[in-house]
Protein backbone atom coordinates (compact mmCIF):
# COMPACT_ATOMS: atom_id res chain seq x y z
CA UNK A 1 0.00 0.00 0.00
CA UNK A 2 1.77 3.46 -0.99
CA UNK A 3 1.58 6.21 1.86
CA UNK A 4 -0.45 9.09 0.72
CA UNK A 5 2.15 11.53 2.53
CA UNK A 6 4.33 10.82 -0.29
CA UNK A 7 2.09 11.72 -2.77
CA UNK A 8 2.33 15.46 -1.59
CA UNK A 9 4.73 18.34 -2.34
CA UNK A 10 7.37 18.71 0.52
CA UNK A 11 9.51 21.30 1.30
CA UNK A 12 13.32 19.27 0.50
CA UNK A 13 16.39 20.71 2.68
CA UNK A 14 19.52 18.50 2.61
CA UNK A 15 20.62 18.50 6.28
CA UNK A 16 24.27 19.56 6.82
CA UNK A 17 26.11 18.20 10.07
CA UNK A 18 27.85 21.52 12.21
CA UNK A 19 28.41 19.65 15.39
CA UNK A 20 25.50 20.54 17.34
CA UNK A 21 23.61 18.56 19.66
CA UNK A 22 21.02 16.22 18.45
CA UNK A 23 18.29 18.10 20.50
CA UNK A 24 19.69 21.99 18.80
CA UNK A 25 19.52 19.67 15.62
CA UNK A 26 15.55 18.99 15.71
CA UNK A 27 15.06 22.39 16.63
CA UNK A 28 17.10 23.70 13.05
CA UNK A 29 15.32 21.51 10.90
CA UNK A 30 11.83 21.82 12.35
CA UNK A 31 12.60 26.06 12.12
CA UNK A 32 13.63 25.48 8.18
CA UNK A 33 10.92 23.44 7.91
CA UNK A 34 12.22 20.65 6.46
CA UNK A 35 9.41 18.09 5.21
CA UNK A 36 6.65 20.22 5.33
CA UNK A 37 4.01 20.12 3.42
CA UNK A 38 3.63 22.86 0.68
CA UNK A 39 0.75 24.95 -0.41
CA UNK A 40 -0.77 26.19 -3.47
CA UNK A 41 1.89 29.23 -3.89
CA UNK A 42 4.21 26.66 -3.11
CA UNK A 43 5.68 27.64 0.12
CA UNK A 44 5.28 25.72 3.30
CA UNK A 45 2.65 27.23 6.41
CA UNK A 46 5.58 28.35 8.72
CA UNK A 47 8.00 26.12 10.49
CA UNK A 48 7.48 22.57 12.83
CA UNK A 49 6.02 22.82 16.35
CA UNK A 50 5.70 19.88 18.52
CA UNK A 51 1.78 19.67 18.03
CA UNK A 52 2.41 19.24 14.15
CA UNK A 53 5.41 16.81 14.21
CA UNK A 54 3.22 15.07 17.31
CA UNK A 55 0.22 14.80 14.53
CA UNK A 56 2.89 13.98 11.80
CA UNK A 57 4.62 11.27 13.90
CA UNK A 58 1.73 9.49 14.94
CA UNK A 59 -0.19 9.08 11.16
CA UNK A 60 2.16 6.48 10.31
CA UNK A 61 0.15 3.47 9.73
CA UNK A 62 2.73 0.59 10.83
CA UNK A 63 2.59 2.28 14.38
CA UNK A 64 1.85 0.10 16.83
CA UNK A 65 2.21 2.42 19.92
CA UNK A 66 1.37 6.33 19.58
CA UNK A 67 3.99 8.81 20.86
CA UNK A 68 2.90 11.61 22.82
CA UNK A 69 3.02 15.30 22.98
CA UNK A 70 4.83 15.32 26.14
CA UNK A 71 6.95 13.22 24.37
CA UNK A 72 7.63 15.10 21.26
CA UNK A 73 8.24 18.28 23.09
CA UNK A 74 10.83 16.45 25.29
CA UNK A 75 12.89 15.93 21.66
CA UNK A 76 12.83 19.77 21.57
CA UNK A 77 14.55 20.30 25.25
CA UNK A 78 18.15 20.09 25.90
CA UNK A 79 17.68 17.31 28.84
CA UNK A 80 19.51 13.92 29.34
CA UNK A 81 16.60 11.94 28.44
CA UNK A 82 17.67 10.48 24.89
CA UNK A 83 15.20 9.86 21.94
CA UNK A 84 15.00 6.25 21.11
CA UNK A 85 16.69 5.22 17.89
CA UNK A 86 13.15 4.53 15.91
CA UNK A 87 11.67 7.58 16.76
CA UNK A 88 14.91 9.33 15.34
CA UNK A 89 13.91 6.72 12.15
CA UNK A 90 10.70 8.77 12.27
CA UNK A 91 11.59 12.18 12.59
CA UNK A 92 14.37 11.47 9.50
CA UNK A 93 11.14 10.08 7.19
CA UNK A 94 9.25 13.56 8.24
CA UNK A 95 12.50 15.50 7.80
CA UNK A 96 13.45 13.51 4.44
CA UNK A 97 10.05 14.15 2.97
CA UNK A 98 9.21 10.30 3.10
CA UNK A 99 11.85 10.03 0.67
CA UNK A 100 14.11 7.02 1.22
CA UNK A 101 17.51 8.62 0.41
CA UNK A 102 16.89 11.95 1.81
CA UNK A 103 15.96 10.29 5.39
CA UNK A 104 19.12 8.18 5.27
CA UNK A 105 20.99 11.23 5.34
CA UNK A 106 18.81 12.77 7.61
CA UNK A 107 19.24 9.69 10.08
CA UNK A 108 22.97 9.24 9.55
CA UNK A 109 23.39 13.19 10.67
CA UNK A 110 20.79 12.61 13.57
CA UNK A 111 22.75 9.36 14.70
CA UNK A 112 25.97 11.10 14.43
CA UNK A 113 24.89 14.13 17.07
CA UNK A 114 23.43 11.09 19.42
CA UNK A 115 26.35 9.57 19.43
CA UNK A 116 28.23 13.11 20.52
CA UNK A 117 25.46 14.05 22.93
CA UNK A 118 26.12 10.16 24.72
CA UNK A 119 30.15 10.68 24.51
CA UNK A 120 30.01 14.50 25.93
CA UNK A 121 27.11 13.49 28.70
CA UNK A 122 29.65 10.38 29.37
CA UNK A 123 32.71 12.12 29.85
CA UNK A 124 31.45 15.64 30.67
CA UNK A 125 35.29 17.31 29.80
CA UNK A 126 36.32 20.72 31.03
CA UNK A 127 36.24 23.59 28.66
CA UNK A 128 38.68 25.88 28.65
CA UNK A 129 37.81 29.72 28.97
CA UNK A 130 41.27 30.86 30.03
CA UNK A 131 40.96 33.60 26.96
CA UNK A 132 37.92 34.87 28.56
CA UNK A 133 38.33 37.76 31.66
CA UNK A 134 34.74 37.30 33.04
CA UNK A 135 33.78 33.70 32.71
CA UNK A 136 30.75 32.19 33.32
CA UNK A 137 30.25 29.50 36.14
CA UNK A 138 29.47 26.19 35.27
CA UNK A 139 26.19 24.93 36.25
CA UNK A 140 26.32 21.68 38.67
CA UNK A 141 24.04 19.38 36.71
CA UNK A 142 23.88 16.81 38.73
CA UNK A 143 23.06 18.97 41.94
CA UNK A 144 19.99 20.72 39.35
CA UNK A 145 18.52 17.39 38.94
CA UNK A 146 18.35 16.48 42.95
CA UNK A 147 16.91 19.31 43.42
CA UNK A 148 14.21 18.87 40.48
CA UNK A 149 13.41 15.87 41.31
CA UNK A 150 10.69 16.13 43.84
CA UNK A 151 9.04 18.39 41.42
CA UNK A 152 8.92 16.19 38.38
CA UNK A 153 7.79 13.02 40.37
CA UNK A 154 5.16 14.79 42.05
CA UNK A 155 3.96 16.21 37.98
CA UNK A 156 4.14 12.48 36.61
CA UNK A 157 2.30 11.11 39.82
CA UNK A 158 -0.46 13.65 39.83
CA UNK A 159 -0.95 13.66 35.93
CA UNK A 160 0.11 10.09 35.13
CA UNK A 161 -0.70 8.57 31.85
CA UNK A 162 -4.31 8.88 32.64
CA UNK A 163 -5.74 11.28 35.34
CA UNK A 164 -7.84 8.52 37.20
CA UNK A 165 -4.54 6.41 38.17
CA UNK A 166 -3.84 8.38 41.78
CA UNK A 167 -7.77 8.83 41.86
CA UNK A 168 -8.44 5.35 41.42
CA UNK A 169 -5.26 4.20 43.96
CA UNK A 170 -6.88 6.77 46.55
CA UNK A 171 -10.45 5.38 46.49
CA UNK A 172 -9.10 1.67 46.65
CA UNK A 173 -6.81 2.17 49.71
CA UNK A 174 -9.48 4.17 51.48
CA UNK A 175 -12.40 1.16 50.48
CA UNK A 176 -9.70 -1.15 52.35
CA UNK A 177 -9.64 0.72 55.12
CA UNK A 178 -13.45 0.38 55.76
CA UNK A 179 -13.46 -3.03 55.65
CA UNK A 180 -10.27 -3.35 57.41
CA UNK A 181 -12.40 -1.06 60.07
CA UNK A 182 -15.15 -3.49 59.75
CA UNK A 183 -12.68 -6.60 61.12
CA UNK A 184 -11.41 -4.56 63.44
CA UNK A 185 -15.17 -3.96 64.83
CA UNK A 186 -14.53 0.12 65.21
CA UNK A 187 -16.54 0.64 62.53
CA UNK A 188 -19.46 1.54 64.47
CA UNK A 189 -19.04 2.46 68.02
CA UNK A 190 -21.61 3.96 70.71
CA UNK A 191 -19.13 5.00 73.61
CA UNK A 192 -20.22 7.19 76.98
CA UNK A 193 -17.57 10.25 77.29
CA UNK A 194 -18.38 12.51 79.83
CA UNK A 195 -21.66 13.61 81.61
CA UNK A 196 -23.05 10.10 80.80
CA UNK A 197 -23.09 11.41 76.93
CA UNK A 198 -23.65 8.64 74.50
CA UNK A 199 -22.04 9.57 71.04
CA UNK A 200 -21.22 6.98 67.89
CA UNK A 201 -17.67 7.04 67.01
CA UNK A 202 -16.95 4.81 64.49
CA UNK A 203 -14.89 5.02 61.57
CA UNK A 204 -17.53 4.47 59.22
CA UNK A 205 -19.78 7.03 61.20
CA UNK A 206 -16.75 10.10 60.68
CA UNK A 207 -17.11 11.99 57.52
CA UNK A 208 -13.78 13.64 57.39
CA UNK A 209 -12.33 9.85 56.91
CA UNK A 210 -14.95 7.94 54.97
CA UNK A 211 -16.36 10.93 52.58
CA UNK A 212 -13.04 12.88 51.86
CA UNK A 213 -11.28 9.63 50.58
CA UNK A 214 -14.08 7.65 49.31
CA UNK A 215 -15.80 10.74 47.52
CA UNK A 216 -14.31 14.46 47.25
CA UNK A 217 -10.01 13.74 47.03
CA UNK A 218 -10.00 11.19 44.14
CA UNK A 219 -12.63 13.88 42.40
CA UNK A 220 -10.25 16.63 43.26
CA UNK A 221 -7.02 14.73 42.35
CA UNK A 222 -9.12 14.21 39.09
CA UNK A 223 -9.93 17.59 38.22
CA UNK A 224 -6.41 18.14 39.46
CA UNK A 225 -4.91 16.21 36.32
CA UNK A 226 -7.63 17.17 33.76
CA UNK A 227 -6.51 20.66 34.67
CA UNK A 228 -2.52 19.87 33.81
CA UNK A 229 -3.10 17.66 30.72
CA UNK A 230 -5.45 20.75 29.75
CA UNK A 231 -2.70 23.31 30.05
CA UNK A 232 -0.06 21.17 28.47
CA UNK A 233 -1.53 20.75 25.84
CA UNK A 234 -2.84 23.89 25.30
CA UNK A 235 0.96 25.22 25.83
CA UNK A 236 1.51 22.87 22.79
CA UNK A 237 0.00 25.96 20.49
CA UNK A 238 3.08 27.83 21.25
CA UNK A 239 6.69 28.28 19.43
CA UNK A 240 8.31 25.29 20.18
CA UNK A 241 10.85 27.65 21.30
CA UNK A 242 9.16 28.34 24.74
CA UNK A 243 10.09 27.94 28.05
CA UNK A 244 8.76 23.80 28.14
CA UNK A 245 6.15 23.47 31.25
CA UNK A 246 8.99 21.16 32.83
CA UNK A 247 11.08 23.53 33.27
CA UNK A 248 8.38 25.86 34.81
CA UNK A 249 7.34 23.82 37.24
CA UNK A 250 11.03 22.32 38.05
CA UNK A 251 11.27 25.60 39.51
CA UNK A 252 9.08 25.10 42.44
CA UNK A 253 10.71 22.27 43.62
CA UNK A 254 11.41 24.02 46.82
CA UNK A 255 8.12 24.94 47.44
CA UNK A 256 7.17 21.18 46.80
CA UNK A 257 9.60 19.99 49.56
CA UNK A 258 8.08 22.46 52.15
CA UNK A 259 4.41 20.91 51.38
CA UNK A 260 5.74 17.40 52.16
CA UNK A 261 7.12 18.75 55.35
CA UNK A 262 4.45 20.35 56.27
CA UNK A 263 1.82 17.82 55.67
CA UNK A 264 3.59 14.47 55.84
CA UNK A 265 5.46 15.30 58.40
CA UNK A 266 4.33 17.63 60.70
CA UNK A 267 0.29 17.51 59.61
CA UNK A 268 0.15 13.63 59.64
CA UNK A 269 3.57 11.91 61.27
CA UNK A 270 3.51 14.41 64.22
CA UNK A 271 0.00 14.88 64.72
CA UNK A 272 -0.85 11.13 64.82
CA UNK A 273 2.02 10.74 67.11
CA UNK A 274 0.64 13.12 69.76
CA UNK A 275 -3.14 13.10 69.29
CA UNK A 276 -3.33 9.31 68.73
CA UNK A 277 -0.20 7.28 69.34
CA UNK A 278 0.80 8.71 72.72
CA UNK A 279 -2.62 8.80 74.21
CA UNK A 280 -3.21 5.28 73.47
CA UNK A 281 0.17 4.26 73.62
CA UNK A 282 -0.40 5.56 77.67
CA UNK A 283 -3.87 4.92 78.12
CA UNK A 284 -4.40 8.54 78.52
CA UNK A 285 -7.26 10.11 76.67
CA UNK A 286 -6.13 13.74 77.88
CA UNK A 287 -8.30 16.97 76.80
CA UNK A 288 -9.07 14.77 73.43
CA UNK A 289 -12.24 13.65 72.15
CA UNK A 290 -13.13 9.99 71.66
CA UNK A 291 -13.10 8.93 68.55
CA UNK A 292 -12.59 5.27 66.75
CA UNK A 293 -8.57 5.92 66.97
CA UNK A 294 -8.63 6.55 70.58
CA UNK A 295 -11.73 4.12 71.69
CA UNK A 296 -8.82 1.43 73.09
CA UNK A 297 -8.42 4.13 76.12
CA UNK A 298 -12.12 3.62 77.08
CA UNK A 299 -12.90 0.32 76.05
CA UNK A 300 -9.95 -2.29 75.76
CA UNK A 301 -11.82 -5.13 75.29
CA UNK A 302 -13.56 -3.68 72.01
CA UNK A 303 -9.49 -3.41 70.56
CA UNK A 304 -6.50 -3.85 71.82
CA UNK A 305 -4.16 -0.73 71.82
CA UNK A 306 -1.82 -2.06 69.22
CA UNK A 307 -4.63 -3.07 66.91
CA UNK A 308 -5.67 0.67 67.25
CA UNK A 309 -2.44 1.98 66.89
CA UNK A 310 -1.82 0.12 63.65
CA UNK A 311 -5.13 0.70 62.30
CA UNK A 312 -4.95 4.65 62.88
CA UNK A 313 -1.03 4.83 61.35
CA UNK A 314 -2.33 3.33 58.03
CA UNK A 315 -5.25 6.10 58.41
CA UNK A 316 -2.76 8.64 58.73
CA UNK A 317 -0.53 6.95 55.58
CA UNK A 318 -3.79 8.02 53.62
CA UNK A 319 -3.68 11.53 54.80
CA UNK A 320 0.22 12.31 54.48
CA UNK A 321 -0.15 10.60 50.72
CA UNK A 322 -3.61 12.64 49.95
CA UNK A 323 -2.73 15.81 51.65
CA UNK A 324 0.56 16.11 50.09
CA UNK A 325 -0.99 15.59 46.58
CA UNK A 326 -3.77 18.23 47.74
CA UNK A 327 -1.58 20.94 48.35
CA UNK A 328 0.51 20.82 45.61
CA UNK A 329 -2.58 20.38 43.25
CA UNK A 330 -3.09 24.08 44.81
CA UNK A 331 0.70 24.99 43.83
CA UNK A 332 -0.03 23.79 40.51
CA UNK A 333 -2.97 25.55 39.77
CA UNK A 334 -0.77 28.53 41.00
CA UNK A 335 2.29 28.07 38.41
CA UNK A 336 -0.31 27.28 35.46
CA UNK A 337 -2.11 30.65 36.19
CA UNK A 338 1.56 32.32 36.22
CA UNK A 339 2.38 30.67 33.29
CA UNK A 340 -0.35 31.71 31.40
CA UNK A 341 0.34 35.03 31.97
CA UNK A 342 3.55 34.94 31.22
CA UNK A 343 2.52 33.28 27.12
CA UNK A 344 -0.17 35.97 26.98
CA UNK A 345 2.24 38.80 27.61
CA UNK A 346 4.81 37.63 25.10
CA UNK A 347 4.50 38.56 21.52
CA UNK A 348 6.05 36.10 19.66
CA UNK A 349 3.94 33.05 20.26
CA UNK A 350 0.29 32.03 18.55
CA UNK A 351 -2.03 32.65 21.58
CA UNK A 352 -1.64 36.57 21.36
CA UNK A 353 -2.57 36.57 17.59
CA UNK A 354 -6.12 35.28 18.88
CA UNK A 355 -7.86 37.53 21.67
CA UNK A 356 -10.57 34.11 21.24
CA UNK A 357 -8.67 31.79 22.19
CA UNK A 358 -7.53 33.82 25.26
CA UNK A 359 -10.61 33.85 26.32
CA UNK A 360 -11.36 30.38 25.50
CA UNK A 361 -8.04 29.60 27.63
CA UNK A 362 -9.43 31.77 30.49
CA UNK A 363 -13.07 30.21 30.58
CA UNK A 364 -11.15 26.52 30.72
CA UNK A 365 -9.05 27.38 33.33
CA UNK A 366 -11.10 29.37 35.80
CA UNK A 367 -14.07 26.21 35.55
CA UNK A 368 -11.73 23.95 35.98
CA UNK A 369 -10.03 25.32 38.94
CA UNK A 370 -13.16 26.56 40.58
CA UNK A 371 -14.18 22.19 40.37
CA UNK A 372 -11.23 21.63 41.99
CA UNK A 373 -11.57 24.44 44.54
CA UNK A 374 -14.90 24.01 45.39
CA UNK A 375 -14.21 19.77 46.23
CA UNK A 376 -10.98 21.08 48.26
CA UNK A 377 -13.89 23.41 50.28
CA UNK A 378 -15.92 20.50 50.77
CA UNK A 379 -13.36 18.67 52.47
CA UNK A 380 -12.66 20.94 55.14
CA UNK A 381 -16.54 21.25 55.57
CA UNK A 382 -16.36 17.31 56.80
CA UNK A 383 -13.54 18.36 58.91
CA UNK A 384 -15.49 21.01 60.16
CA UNK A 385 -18.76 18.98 60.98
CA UNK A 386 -16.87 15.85 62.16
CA UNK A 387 -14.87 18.23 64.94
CA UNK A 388 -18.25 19.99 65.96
CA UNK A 389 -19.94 16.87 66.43
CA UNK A 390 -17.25 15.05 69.15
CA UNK A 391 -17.52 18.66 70.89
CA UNK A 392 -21.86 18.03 71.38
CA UNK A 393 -23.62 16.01 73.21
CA UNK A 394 -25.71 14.39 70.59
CA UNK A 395 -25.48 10.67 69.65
CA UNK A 396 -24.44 10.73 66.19
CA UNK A 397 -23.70 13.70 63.46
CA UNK A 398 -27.07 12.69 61.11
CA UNK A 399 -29.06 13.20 64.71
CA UNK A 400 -26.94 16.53 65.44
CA UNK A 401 -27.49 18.03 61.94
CA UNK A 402 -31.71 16.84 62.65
CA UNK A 403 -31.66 18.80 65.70
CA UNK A 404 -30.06 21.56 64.36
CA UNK A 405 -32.66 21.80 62.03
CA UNK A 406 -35.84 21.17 64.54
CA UNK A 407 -34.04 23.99 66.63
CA UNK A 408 -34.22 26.54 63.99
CA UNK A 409 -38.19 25.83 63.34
CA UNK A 410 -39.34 25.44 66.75
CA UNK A 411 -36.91 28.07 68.09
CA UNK A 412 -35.65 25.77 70.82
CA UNK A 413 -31.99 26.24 72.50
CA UNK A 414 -28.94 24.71 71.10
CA UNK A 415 -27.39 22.16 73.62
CA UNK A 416 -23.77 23.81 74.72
CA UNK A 417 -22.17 20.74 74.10
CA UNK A 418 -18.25 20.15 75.84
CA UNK A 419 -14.89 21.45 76.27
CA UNK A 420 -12.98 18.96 74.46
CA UNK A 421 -9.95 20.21 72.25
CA UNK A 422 -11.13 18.71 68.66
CA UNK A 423 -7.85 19.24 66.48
CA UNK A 424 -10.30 19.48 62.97
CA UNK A 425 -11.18 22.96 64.18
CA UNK A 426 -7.96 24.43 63.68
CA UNK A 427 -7.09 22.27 60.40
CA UNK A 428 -10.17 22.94 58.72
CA UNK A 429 -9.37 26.80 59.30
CA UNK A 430 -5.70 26.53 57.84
CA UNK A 431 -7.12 24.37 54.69
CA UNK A 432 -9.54 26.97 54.15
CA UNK A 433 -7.21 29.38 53.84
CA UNK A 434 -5.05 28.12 51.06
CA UNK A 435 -8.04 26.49 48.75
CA UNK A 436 -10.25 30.25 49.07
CA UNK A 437 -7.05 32.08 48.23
CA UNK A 438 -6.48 30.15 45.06
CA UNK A 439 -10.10 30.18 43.45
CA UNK A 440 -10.21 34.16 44.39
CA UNK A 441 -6.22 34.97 43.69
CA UNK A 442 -6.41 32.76 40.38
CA UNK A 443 -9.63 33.97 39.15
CA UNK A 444 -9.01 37.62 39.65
CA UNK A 445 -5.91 37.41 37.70
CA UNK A 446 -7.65 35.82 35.19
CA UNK A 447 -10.78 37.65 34.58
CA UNK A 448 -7.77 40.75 33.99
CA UNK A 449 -6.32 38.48 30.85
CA UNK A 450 -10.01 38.05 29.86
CA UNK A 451 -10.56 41.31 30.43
CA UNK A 452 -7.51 42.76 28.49
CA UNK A 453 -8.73 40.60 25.24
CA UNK A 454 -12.68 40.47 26.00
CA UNK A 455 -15.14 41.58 23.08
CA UNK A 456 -18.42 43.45 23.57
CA UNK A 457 -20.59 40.11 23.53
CA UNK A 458 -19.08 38.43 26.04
CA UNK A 459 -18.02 40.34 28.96
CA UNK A 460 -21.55 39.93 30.27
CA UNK A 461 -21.41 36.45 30.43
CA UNK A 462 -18.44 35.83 31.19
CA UNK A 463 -18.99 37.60 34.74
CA UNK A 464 -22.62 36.69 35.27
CA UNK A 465 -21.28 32.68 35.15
CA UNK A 466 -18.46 33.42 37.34
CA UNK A 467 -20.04 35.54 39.78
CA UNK A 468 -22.20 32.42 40.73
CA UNK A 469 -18.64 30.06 41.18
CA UNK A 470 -17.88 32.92 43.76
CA UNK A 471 -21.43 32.20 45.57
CA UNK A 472 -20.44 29.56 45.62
CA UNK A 473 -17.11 29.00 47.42
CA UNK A 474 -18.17 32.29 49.69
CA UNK A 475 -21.19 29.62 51.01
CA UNK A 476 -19.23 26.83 51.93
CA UNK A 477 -16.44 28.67 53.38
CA UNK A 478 -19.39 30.06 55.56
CA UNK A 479 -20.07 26.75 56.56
CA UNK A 480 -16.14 26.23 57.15
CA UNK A 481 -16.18 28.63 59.32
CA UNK A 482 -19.41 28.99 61.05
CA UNK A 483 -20.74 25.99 61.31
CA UNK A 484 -21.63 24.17 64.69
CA UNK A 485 -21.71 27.78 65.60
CA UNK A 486 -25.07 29.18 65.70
CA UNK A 487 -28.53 27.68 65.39
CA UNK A 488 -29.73 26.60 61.38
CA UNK A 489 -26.37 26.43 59.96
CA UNK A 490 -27.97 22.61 58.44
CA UNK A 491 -30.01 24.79 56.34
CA UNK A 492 -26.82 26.00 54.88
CA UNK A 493 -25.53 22.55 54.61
CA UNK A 494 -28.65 21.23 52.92
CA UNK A 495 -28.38 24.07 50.21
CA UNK A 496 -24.44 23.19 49.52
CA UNK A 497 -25.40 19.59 48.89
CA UNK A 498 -28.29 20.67 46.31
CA UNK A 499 -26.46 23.15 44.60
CA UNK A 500 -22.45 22.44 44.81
CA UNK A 501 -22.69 19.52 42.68
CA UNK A 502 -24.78 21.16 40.06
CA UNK A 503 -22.53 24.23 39.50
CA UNK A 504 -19.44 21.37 39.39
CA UNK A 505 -21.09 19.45 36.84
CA UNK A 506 -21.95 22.75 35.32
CA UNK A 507 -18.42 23.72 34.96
CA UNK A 508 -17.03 21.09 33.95
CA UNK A 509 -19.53 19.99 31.21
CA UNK A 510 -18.81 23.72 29.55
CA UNK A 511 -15.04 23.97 30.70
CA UNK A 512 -13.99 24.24 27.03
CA UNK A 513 -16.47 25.59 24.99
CA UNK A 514 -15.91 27.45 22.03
CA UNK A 515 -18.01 30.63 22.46
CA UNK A 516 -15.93 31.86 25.36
């Protein structure tokens, strides 16, 4: 079967060989635009990017396994990673116009700068620059790429080949644990605290362990990674010359290592080691509030302290993993904004020929973020509700929220409730914090790009849909904050539930239209 591709008028440049490296060499022959396609005048529709040779590269019919984008725009970079000797075959068919001689030269010249770019990584030698008076230091490469590293594991992990893999791995880990909890009988527990007070305590029963993993964090590590393969790709649109999104986000790698300090070690490893592991570990409940990690102080025979101490360190495991990924997923939404600004304000790139698809990029971005935002929000709120509840003196949260509710109708008196220090007030606050400053920090300095390229028919729109995402997040951070605090705050719970996931769904089914 002939390939069609050959049937059309290429643009023919015989590569030359001037010692460069194989990744400087792409780069030249996709900017002469060797093998491209010509047009009726006869001249070829501007150089390669890595979206076109990504298209070009993966029409071959005798592929058995597709290259991607990320892929392609790796061969672009000046990085250690190596392109495989068939997809050099490729690019020298693209280059060579599908024409067998002229990609046998073009391979034999790309072979030749792979083989200088192993020997020079291999032996790294010392240039001289004795002649020059000022010279420049030498980058430690090896030192660059420790301190990278952290940020590109954390990109692959949270975007992955598919953006329901850490989902997925998150929602099966915390399904174990429930049945584990079942086994372990703590899964539903009525225990007396103080005053003769009655409450259920059970793993199953606590909201801030069963419906954060089970429900909200795999949706929010999902949005999460729609939102990054969204952006790179969309980046893809650019000169190929750009700043690559790995190297943008290698950048924050410092601010990636403070997260997993902050919330592997001192949010989970040294708050399950004083609010759980000591206190059972001593048989000393202290000013804490019983709950299915502690109920071993109370009731021994129900499980043994070990059991409990076990069970609540893989609960914890769950957290550092989940919180980590949460807070970075914040980061990231951070250093995509950034870099969009930073495309937008530069002139020499496709996206500021097209106020459009500015706009376009801006609607995508601020509905996807807002999902992700408004799923971090509900989060805390079972935080929230779950540390309100130990601190009452009703039997279980559903009765709680009920009584709530009768209390605001019949105008009856809130029951005070106890003294006990519930640590979920205080995290609840400082997650709140971070997820409300990204949807409001993000969003304001996006509707400014929209702004700066908006047209007369849709800057009416554009802030009459956003305007409701703000309800939005400004309700539930209400009930963040307020709830368990005055009488009716249900009815504000109630009205979350109904509308939250609409406006979600609502964003995300029109995240990327066209008529932005």
């Amino acid at each position: 079967m002939v390939d069609s591709r050959k049937k059309v008028q290429r643009y023919m440049v015989e590569p030359s060989d001037d010692g460069q490296t194989l990744s400087a060499l792409i780069r030249r022959f996709a900017n002469e635009g060797a093998g491209r396609p010509l047009n009726g005048a006869g001249h070829i529709d501007g150089p390669w990017t890595a979206q076109t040779i990504f298209e070009e590269v993966n029409k071959e019919n005798d592929l058995k396994e597709t290259v991607s984008l990320r892929a392609v725009q790796y061969w672009f970079l000046d990085e250690d990673r190596g392109i495989s000797q068939a997809n050099i075959n490729r690019l020298a068919k693209i280059f060579g116009c599908y024409d067998p001689d002229l990609a046998s030269a073009y391979r034999l010249v790309m072979a030749a700068a792979k083989r200088r770019q192993k020997t020079t990584n291999t032996t790294k030698p010392i240039m001289e620059v004795a002649d020059d008076p000022n010279p420049a230091p030498v980058a430690d490469t090896r030192t660059e790429t420790d301190h990278t590293r952290i940020a590109r594991a954390t990109h692959y992990i949270l975007q992955g080949r598919s953006p329901l893999n850490v989902p997925i791995i998150v929602f099966i880990y915390a399904t174990s644990m429930c049945m584990v909890s079942l086994t372990l009988n703590v899964h539903s527990i009525d225990a007396t605290i103080q005053n003769d007070v009655t409450k259920q305590v059970g793993y199953l029963w606590a909201p801030n362990w069963t419906l954060t993993f089970l429900l909200s964090m795999p949706l929010y590590l999902a949005f999460v990674a729609i939102l990054l393969n969204y952006w790179e790709n969309s980046r893809a649109k650019l000169d190929s010359a750009a700043k690559s999104w790995a190297a943008v986000t290698n950048t924050y790698s410092l601010i990636c290592a403070l997260i997993f300090f902050a919330t592997v070690i001192l949010a989970s490893l040294y708050n399950w080691y004083t609010s759980y592991f000591l206190p059972v570990y001593q048989g000393d409940l202290k000013a804490f509030a019983v709950d299915w990690g502690r109920i071993s102080i109370i009731n021994p025979e129900l499980i043994s302290a070990r059991s409990s101490i076990v069970f609540s360190g893989l609960a914890f495991a769950l957290n550092a993993f989940c919180s980590y990924f949460f807070f970075t997923g914040l980061l990231f939404i951070h250093i995509i904004t950034s870099d969009f600004e930073t495309l937008v304000s530069d002139d020499n790139n496709e996206l500021t020929n097209s106020p459009k698809s500015i706009r376009r990029t801006c609607n995508a971005l601020q509905r996807l973020i807002f999902c992700a935002c408004a799923l971090g929000m509900t989060i805390t709120i079972y935080m929230k509700l779950q540390a309100r509840f130990l601190a009452s003196n009703d039997k279980n949260i559903l009765r709680w929220l009920a009584n709530d509710f009768v209390s605001l109708i019949n105008n009856a008196p809130v029951s005070a409730g106890t003294e006990l220090f519930v640590t979920g007030d205080f995290y609840s606050f400082f997650c709140t914090v971070p997820i409300v400053g990204t949807h409001f920090y993000n969003s304001i300095r996006l509707r400014k790009i929209y702004r700066q390229n908006q047209s007369s028919t849709s800057k009416y729109n554009y802030f009459k849909n956003y305007a409701g995402m703000d309800a939005m997040i400004i309700l539930v951070t209400a009930i963040t904050i307020f709830g368990g605090h005055f009488r009716g705050f249900s009815v504000l719970i109630m009205l979350a539930i109904l509308l939250l996931p609409l406006a979600i769904l609502k964003s995300y089914h029109t995240y990327n239209i066209k008529d932005a």
